[in-house]
Each structure stands twice: as structure tokens, then as C-alpha cells.
Protein backbone atom coordinates (compact mmCIF):
# COMPACT_ATOMS: atom_id res chain seq x y z
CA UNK A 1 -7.05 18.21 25.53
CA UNK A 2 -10.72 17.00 26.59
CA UNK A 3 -10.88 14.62 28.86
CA UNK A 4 -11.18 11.25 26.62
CA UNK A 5 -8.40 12.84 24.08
CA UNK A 6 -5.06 11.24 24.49
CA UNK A 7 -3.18 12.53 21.17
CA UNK A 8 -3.84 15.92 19.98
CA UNK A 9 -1.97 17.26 16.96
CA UNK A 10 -2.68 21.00 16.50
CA UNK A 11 -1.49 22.24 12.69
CA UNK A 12 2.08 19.77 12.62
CA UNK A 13 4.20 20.75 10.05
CA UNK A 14 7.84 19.04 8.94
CA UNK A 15 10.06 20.77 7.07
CA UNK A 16 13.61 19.56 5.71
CA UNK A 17 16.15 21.53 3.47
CA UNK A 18 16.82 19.95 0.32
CA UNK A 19 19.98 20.27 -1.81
CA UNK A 20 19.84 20.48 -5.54
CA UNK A 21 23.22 20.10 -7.74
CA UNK A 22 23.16 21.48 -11.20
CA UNK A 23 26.30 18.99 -12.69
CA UNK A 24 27.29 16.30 -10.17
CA UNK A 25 30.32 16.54 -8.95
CA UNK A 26 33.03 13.85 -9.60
CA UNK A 27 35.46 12.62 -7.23
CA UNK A 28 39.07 11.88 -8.07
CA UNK A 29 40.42 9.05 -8.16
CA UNK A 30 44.18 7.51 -8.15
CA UNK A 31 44.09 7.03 -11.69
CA UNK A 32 43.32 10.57 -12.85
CA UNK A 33 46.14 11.07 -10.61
CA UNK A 34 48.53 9.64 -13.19
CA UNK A 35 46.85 9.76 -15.85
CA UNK A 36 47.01 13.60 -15.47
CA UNK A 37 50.92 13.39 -14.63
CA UNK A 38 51.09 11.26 -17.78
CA UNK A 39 49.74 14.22 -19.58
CA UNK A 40 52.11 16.78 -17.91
CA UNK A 41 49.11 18.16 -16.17
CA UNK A 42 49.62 18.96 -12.35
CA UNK A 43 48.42 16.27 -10.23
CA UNK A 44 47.11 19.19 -7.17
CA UNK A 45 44.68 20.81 -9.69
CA UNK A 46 41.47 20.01 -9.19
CA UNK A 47 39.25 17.75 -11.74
CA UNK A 48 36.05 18.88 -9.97
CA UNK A 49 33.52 20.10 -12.77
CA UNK A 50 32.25 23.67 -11.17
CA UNK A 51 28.94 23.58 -9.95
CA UNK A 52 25.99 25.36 -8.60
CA UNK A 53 23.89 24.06 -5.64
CA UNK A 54 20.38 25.25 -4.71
CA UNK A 55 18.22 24.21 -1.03
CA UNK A 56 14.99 24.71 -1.15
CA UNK A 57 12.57 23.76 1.90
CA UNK A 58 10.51 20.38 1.19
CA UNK A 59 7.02 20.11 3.42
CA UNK A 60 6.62 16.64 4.55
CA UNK A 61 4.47 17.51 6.84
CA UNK A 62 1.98 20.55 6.44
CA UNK A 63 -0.96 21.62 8.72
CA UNK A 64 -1.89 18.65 9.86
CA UNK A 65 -4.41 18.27 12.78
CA UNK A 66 -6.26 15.80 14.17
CA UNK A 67 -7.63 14.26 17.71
CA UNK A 68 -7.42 10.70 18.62
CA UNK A 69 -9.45 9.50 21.50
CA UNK A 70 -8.59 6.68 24.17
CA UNK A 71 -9.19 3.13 22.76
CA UNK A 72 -9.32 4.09 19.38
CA UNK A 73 -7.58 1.57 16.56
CA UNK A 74 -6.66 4.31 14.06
CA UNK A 75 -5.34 3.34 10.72
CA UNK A 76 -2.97 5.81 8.44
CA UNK A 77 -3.21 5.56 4.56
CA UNK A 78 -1.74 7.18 2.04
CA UNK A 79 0.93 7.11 -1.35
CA UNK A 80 4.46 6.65 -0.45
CA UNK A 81 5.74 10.13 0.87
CA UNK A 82 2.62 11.10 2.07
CA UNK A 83 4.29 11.50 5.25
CA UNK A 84 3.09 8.98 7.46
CA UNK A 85 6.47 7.45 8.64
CA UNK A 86 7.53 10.87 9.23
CA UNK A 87 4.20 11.66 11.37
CA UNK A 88 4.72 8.27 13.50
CA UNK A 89 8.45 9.46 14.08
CA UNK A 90 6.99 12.73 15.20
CA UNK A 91 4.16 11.24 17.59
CA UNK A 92 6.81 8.68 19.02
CA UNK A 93 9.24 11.51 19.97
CA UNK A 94 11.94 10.68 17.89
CA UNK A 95 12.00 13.69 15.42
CA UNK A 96 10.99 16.98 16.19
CA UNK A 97 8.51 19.08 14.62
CA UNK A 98 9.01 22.15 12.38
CA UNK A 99 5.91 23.55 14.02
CA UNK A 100 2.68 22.87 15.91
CA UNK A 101 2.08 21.14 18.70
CA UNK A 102 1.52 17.27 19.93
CA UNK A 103 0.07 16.63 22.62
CA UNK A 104 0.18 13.19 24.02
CA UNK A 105 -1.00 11.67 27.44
CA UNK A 106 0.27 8.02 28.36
CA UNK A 107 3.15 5.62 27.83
CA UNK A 108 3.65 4.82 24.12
CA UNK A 109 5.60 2.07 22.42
CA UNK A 110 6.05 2.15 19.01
CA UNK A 111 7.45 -0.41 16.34
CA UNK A 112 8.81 2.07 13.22
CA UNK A 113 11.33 -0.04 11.87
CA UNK A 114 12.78 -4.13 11.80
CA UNK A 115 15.00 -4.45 14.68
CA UNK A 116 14.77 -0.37 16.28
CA UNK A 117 16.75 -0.45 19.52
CA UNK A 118 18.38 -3.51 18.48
CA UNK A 119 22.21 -4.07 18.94
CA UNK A 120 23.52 -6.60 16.49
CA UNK A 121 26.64 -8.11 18.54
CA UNK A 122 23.76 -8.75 21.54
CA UNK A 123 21.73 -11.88 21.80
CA UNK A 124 17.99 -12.37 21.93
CA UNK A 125 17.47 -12.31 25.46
CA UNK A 126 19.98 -9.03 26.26
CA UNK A 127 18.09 -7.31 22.95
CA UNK A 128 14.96 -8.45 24.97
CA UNK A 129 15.74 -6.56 28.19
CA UNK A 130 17.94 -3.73 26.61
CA UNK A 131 14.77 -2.76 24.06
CA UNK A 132 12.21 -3.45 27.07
CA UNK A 133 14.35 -0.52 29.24
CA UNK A 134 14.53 1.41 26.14
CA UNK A 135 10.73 1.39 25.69
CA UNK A 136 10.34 2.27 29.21
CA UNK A 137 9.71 -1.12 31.11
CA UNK A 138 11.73 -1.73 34.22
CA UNK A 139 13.58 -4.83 34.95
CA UNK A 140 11.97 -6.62 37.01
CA UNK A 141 8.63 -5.98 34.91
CA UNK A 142 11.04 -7.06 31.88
CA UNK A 143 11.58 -10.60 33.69
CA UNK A 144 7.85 -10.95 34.51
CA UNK A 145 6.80 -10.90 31.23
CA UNK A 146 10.27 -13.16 29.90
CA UNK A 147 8.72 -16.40 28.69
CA UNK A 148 5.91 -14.33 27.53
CA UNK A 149 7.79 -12.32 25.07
CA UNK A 150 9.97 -15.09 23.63
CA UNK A 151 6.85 -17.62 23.26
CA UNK A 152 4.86 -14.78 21.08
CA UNK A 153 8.13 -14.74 19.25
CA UNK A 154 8.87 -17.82 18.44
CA UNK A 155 12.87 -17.87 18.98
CA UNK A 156 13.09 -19.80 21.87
CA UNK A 157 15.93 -22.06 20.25
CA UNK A 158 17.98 -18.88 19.45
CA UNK A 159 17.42 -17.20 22.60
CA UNK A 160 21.30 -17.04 23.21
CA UNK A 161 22.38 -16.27 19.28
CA UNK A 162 23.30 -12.85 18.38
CA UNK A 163 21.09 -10.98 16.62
CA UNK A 164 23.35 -9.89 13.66
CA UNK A 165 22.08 -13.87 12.62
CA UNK A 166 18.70 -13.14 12.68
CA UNK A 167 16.59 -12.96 9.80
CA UNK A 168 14.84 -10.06 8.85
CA UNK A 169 11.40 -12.26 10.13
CA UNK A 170 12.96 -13.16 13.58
CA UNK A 171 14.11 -9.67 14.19
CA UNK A 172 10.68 -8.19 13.61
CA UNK A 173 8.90 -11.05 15.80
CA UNK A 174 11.43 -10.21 18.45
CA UNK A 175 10.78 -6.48 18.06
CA UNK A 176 7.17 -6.55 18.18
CA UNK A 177 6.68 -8.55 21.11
CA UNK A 178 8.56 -6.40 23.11
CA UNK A 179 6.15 -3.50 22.05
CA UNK A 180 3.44 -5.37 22.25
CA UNK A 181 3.82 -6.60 25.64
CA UNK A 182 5.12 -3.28 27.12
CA UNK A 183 1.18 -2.67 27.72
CA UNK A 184 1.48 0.71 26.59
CA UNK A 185 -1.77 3.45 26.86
CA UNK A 186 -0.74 3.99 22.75
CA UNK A 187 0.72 1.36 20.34
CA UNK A 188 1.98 3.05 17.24
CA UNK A 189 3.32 0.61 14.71
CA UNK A 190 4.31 1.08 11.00
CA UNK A 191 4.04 -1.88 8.23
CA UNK A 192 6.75 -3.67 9.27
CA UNK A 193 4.58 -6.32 9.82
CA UNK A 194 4.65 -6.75 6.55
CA UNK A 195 7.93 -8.60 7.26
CA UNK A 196 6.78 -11.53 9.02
CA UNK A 197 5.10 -14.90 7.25
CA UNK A 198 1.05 -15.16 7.40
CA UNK A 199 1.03 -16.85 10.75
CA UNK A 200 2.85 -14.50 12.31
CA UNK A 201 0.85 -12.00 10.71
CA UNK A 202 -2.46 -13.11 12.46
CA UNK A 203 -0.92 -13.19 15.78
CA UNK A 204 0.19 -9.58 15.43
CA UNK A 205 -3.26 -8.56 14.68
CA UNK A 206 -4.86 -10.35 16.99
CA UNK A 207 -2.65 -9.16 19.51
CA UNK A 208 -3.09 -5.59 18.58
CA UNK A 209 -6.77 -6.38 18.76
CA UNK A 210 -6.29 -7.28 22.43
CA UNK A 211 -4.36 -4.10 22.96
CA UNK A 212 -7.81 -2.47 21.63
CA UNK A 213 -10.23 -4.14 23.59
CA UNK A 214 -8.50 -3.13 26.84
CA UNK A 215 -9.18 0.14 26.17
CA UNK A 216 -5.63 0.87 24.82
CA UNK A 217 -5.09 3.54 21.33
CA UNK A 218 -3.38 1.86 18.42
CA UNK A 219 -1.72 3.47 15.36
CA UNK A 220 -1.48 1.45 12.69
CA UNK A 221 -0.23 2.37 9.28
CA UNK A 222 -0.06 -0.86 6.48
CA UNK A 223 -1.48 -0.75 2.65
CA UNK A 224 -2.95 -3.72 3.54
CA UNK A 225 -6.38 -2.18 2.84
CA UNK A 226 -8.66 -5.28 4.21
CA UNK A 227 -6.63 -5.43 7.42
CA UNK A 228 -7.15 -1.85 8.13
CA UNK A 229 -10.73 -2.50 7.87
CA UNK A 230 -10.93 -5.46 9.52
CA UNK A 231 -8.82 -4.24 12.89
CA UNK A 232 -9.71 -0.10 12.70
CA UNK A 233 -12.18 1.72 14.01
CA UNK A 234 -11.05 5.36 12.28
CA UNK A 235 -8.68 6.37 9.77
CA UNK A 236 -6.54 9.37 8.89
CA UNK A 237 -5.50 9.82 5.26
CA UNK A 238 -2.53 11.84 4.38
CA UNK A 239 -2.13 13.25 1.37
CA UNK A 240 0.26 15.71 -0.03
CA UNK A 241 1.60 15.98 3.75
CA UNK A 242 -1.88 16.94 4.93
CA UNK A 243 -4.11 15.09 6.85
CA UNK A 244 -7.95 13.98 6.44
CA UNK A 245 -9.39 12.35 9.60
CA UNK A 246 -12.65 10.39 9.41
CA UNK A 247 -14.54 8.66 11.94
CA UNK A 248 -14.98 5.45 10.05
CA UNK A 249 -12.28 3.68 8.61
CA UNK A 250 -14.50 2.95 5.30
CA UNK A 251 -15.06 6.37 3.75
CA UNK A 252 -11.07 7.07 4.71
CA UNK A 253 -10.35 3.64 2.23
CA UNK A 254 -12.88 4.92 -0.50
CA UNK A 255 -11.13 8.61 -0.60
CA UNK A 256 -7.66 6.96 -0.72
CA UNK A 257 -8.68 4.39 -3.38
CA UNK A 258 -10.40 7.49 -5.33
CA UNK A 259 -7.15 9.30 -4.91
CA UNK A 260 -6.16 6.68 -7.89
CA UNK A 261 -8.77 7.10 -10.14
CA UNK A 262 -7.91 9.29 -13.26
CA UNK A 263 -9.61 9.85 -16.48
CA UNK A 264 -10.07 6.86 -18.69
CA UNK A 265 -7.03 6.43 -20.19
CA UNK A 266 -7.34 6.39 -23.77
CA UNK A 267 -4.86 3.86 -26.18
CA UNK A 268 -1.43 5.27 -26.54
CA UNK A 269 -2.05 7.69 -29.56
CA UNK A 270 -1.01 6.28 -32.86
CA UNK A 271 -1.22 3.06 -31.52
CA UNK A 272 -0.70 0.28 -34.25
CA UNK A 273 -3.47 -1.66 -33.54
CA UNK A 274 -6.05 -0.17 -31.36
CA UNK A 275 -8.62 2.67 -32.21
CA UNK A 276 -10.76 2.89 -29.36
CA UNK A 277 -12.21 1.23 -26.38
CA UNK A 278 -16.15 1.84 -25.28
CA UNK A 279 -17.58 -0.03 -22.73
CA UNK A 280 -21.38 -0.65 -21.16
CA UNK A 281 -23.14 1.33 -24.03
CA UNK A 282 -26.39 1.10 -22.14
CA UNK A 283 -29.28 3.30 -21.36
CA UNK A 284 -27.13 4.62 -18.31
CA UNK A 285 -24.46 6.01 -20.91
CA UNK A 286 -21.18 4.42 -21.54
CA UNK A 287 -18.66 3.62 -18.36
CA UNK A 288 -21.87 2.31 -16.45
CA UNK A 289 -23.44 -0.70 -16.61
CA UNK A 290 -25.88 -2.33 -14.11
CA UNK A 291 -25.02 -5.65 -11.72
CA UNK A 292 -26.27 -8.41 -13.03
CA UNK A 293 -26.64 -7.34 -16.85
CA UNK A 294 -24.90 -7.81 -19.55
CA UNK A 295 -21.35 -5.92 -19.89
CA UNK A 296 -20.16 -5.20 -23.15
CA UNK A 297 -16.21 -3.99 -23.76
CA UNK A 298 -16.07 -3.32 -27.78
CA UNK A 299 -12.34 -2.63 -29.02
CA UNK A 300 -12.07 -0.89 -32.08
CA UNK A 301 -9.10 -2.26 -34.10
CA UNK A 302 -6.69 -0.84 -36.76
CA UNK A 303 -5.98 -2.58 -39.98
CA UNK A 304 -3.76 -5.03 -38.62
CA UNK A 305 -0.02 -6.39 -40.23
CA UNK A 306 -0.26 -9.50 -41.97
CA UNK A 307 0.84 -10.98 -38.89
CA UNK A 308 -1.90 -13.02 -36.75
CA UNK A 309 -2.58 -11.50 -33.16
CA UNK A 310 -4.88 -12.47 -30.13
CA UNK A 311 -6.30 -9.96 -27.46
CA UNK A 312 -6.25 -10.61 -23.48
CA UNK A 313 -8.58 -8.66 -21.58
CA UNK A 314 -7.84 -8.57 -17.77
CA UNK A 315 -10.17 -6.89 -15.10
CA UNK A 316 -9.28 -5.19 -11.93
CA UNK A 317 -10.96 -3.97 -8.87
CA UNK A 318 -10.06 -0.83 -6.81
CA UNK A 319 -7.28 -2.36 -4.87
CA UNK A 320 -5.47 -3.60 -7.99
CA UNK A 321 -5.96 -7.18 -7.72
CA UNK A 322 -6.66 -9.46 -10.97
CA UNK A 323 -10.15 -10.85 -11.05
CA UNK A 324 -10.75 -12.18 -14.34
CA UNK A 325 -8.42 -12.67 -17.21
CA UNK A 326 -10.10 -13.52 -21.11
CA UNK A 327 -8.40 -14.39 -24.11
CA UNK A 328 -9.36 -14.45 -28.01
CA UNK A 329 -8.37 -18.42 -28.72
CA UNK A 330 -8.02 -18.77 -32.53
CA UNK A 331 -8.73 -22.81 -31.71
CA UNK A 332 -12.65 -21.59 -30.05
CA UNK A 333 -13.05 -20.35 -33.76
CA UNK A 334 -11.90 -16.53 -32.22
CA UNK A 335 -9.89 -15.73 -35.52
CA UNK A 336 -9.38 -11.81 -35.65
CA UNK A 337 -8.97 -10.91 -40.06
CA UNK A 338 -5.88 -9.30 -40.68
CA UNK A 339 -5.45 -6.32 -42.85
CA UNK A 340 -9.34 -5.66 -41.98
CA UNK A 341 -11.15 -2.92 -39.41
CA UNK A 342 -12.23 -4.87 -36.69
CA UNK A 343 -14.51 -4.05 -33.67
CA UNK A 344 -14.19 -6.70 -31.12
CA UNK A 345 -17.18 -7.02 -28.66
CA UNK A 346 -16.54 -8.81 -25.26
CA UNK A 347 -19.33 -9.71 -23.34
CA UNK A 348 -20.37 -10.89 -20.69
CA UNK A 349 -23.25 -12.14 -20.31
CA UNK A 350 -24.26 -11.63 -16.63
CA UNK A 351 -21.71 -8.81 -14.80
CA UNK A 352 -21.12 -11.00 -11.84
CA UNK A 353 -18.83 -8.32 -9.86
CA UNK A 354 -20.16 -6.49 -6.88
CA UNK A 355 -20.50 -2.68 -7.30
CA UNK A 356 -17.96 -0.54 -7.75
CA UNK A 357 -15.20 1.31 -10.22
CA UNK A 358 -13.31 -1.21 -11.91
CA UNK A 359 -10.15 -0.96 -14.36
CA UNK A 360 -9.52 -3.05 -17.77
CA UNK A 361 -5.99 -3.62 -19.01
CA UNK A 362 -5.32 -4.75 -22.24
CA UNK A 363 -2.47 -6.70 -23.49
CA UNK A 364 -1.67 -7.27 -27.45
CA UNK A 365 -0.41 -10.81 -27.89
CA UNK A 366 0.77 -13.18 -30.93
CA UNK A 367 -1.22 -16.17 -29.76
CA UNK A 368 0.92 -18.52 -27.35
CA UNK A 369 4.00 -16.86 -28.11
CA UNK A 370 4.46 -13.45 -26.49
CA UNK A 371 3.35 -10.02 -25.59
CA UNK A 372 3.58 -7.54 -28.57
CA UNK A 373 2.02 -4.54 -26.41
CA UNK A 374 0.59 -3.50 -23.64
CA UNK A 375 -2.60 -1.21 -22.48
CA UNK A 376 -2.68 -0.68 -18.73
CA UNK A 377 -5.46 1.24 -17.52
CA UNK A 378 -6.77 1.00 -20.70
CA UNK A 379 -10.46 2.05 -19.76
CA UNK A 380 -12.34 2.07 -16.38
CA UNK A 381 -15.66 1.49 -15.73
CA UNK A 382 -18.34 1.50 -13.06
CA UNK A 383 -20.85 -1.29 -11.99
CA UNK A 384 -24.11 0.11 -10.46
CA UNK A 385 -26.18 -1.55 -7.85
CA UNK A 386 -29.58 -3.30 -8.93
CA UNK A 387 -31.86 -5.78 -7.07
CA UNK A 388 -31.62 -9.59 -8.36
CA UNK A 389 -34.90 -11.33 -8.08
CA UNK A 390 -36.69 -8.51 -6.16
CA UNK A 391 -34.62 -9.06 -3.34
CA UNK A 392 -31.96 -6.18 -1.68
CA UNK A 393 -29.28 -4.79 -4.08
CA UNK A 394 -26.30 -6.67 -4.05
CA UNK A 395 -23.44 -4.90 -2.40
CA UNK A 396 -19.54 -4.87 -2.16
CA UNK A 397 -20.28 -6.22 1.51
CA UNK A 398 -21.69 -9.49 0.73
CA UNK A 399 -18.50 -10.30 -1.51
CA UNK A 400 -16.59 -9.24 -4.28
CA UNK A 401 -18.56 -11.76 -6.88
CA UNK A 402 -21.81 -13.08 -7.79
CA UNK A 403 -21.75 -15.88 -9.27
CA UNK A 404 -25.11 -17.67 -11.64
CA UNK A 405 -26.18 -20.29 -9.33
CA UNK A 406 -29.75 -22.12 -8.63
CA UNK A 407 -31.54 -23.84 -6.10
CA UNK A 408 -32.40 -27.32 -5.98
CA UNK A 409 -34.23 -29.10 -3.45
CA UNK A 410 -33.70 -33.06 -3.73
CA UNK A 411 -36.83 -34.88 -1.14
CA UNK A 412 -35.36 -37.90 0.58
């Protein structure tokens, strides 16, 4: 390893053997017992179905290789199974590897699961010292940093309980501050952090964040996409058990959120009501419109049932969270005909969202009364920077939305 390296991973694999069953097997029970002696059938032969089982070797870890260098605040992304619990189990020396090599140079503590090293019938303060010794901390460092560890955590009136009481929240305050105050050379932590209430939250980060600024390398893996960005420096992205490092944790977010992108999705085919969806059909071609113009979403619609029925029309951003929801309102004179081909224009009339790939879902609906069907991922489309009022483009960085506002200025 160079001299500023502390973990080196040099092509990791992990492989495990998977069974495969062709008919599941089925126990037996007392009462096929005698219901077979009932039947005159002998109660010793066997009502096991004959079966064939297959292994076959599943990577969940495959050439990966990557350097980490000292003080680094790394975050790992990726879909569930990527690997990355498996990799943090690796690097923390509780599983082995298949093959490759890991390197690693200093004391690490790492926080993989709620309550790891934790024995139920043991209260707070032995869990406190037994988990400390098990991380590596000697005693008398253990009672040095006591009252420490139990402030951060926030248990001081159930210092003396047994854990097996503990809520899922208190064991993983408990947990972490242990790790955290250990004052390891590497934190490694997975998103159990996830566990604990906002509050708590904040003080985790912001005490991983001192852990950084010490000089200290922190491994962080969460889906928490605007935390990683906010506390890392770099990012690895697994995918398919292989690994993708990147110096900045941005372009490691984009490929991940990219990783989700598909094709527009097209209506379900034969769909009862809807034809077709086009969207921006401006001079940049259709999926494209420009910030701050108009955006047009036109829904071609079948020749509907006598029945009346309403459109909503939700917008998402890359992360998948809601930021606009519209509705046809047959009492704002939005009547759709029935029993007539209808194309539907939305607009809007100045695309106030910051630049970017966004998603529309669409959701049939008998007006205030229910859901007849639903689009997800119905289309996608992509906003593309422009300057407002001869001034810089607008950019996801200033904020996700840009709202029509003016200036005033009132004299005195």
C-alpha cells in the first residue's frame, strides 16, 4: 500500500453455494401419522415427495478493487444485493473472502447491525464495557470515556435495565456510541442509522463528521442520497457485485440514480383508456423541454365507458420523491366527454423545476371516489438548463424549484 493508503482491496470476490429444490419437500406431521394408519397404510413409510436438488455458486462479490486513502468519508451505494453489507462484513473481518486480498492498516470499529456484540440478559452499562473490549478498547480506556458514551446515547435512566427491553432506537444509540467513541483510524458503519429518530440522526452525522475532520476514514453506506452528499467526500458504487470508485461523491449519485432510468415506459398495451403520452413537443424534440418554458404533457385518450373519469398527473424527481400532484376537477369546468377521443394537454406554463430527468405517473380516477388504474412510470422526461433574465443558468444546486416571483422595492 502507498504510504497515505489505509484500505486496499485488490480484485475481492464472495462466493456462496446456493441450493435449488425442484418440489419442496414436506415434512410429516402427527396427523399423517394416523391418518395413514386410518387408511391401513404403514405409518414408517415415508410421505416425502422425491426430489432433485441443484447448488450452483452465487457471486456476491466479484472483482472488486478499490483504494481508500486516510481521512477519507467514503460513501457505498447501490440496489439491495449489490453486495455492500457483504463488502463491510468482509473489510471488518468478520467474513472471509472467496478471493483477493484486503489490506487494511489501523484499528477499525464498525456498526453492521442494531445491537452487534450485544447480549440481551446484560444491562446497558455491562453491554457498554463488554462491546467496548469487543471492539478493542481496554478497560480502563472503557471507564474514561463512561459518561461520555451514555450522554451521546441518551439512556442514562436505563443504564442498569437489560437490554432484551430496549427498543430497537435505544439499542442502536447504545451501539453506535460505543463505535463512535472507540476513536478508531476507520469507522465503517452500515444504515442502521436509519433506526434512530431525526435528532438522533444529526448527532450521528455530526459525530461521524468529527471522526472526519481528525483525520480519521469513514465508511458509510445509507440510501439516504442527500446525506451521502452532504457528509462524503468519495463514493464507491456497487453494482452487480462489482465496484465503481469515484473521487467525488456526485458523479457516484448521478451513475446510481441513472442505474434507474429505463426507456419511457409506454401505457400498459390495450389499455382501456389511454393511447399515448407525448411530452415537451418543442424545437428540442419530444422528452426535452427547456427551464423556464412552457411544459406540455398531452395524453391521448380512448373512447371512454359511459362512466365519468378524472386524470391525476403526479411528477417525480430522480430520487423518487413527489413534487407536484394535478388533477382534472370537473367543478374548474375540467369535464373530460365520454364515449369521445380525447387528447388532454397539461401545461404548465413556466417549468419551475431545476434541471434534470424527471418521471410522470399517472393515475385513472372516478372523481372523488377512487382509483380505477394506475400508470407508474408512465413517461419520463428531461428539463434542460437555460439562462432566466440573462443571468447564469439555473442549476440543480441552487434548489430543486424555481418559483415566478418579482421584486419590489417599497421607499420609506
Amino acid at each position: 500500500m502507498s504510504s497515505g493508503t489505509v484500505i486496499s482491496v485488490e480484485n475481492l470476490g464472495k462466493t456462496y453455494r446456493v441450493s435449488h429444490q425442484a418440489e419442496r419437500q414436506r415434512y410429516v406431521a402427527l396427523r399423517d401419522v394416523l391418518a395413514d394408519r386410518i387408511k391401513g397404510f404403514s405409518p414408517f413409510r415415508s410421505r416425502r415427495t422425491a426430489s432433485r436438488s441443484s447448488t450452483e455458486d452465487f457471486w456476491a462479490l466479484k472483482d472488486v478493487s478499490f483504494e481508500v486513502r486516510q481521512g477519507e468519508v467514503v460513501g457505498i451505494i447501490g440496489r439491495n444485493g449489490a453486495g455492500k453489507s457483504t463488502l463491510l462484513k468482509i473489510l471488518s473481518r468478520i467474513t472471509e473472502p472467496s478471493k483477493g486480498r484486503v489490506r487494511i492498516k489501523g484499528r477499525v470499529a464498525s456498526l453492521l447491525e442494531v445491537g452487534t456484540g450485544f447480549h440481551p440478559e446484560l444491562t446497558g452499562r455491562e453491554n457498554t464495557f463488554l462491546n467496548g473490549a469487543i471492539l478493542g478498547m481496554s478497560r480502563a480506556e472503557i471507564k474514561r470515556k463512561f459518561d461520555e458514551i451514555v450522554s451521546f446515547a441518551e439512556v442514562e435512566r436505563f443504564l442498569d435495565t437489560a437490554v432484551k427491553h430496549y427498543s430497537s432506537g435505544m439499542y442502536v444509540r447504545l451501539a453506535f456510541a460505543v463505535a463512535a467513541h472507540l476513536e478508531p483510524e476507520i469507522l465503517i458503519v452500515d444504515e442502521v442509522l436509519a433506526v434512530g429518530d431525526a435528532d438522533f440522526q444529526r448527532k450521528c452525522l455530526g459525530k461521524m463528521q468529527d471522526v472526519a475532520n481528525k483525520g480519521r476514514t469513514v465508511l458509510f453506506v445509507s440510501h439516504q442520497l442527500g446525506v451521502l452528499k452532504a457528509l462524503c467526500s468519495s463514493g464507491i458504487l456497487l453494482k452487480g457485485g462489482k465496484s465503481h470508485y469515484y473521487q467525488r461523491i456526485e458523479p457516484t449519485i448521478q451513475e446510481y440514480l441513472d442505474s434507474f432510468q429505463e426507456a419511457p415506459k409506454a401505457p400498459v398495451r390495450n389499455n382501456p383508456f389511454i393511447e399515448s403520452i407525448e411530452i415537451g413537443l418543442n424545437r428540442k424534440g419530444p422528452g426535452h423541454v427547456f427551464f423556464g418554458e412552457a411544459l406540455d404533457i398531452v395524453i391521448a385518450l380512448r373512447k371512454l365507458t359511459p362512466a365519468q373519469i378524472g386524470i391525476n398527473l403526479s411528477i417525480r424527481n430522480q430520487s423518487g420523491r413527489l413534487l407536484a400532484l394535478f388533477s382534472t376537477n370537473p367543478h374548474d369546468g375540467v369535464r373530460i366527454p365520454v364515449q369521445r377521443e380525447v387528447r388532454l394537454i397539461f401545461t404548465m406554463e413556466f417549468c419551475c423545476f431545476s434541471p434534470g430527468k424527471y418521471f410522470v405517473d399517472i393515475a385513472v380516477t372516478e372523481p372523488a371516489v377512487r382509483i380505477i388504474e394506475e400508470l407508474p412510470n408512465a413517461a419520463t422526461f428531461e428539463i434542460l438548463p437555460k439562462c432566466i433574465g440573462g443571468h447564469w443558468p439555473y442549476e440543480a444546486r441552487f434548489g430543486d424549484v424555481f418559483p415566478q416571483h418579482s421584486w419590489h422595492v417599497a421607499v420609506c
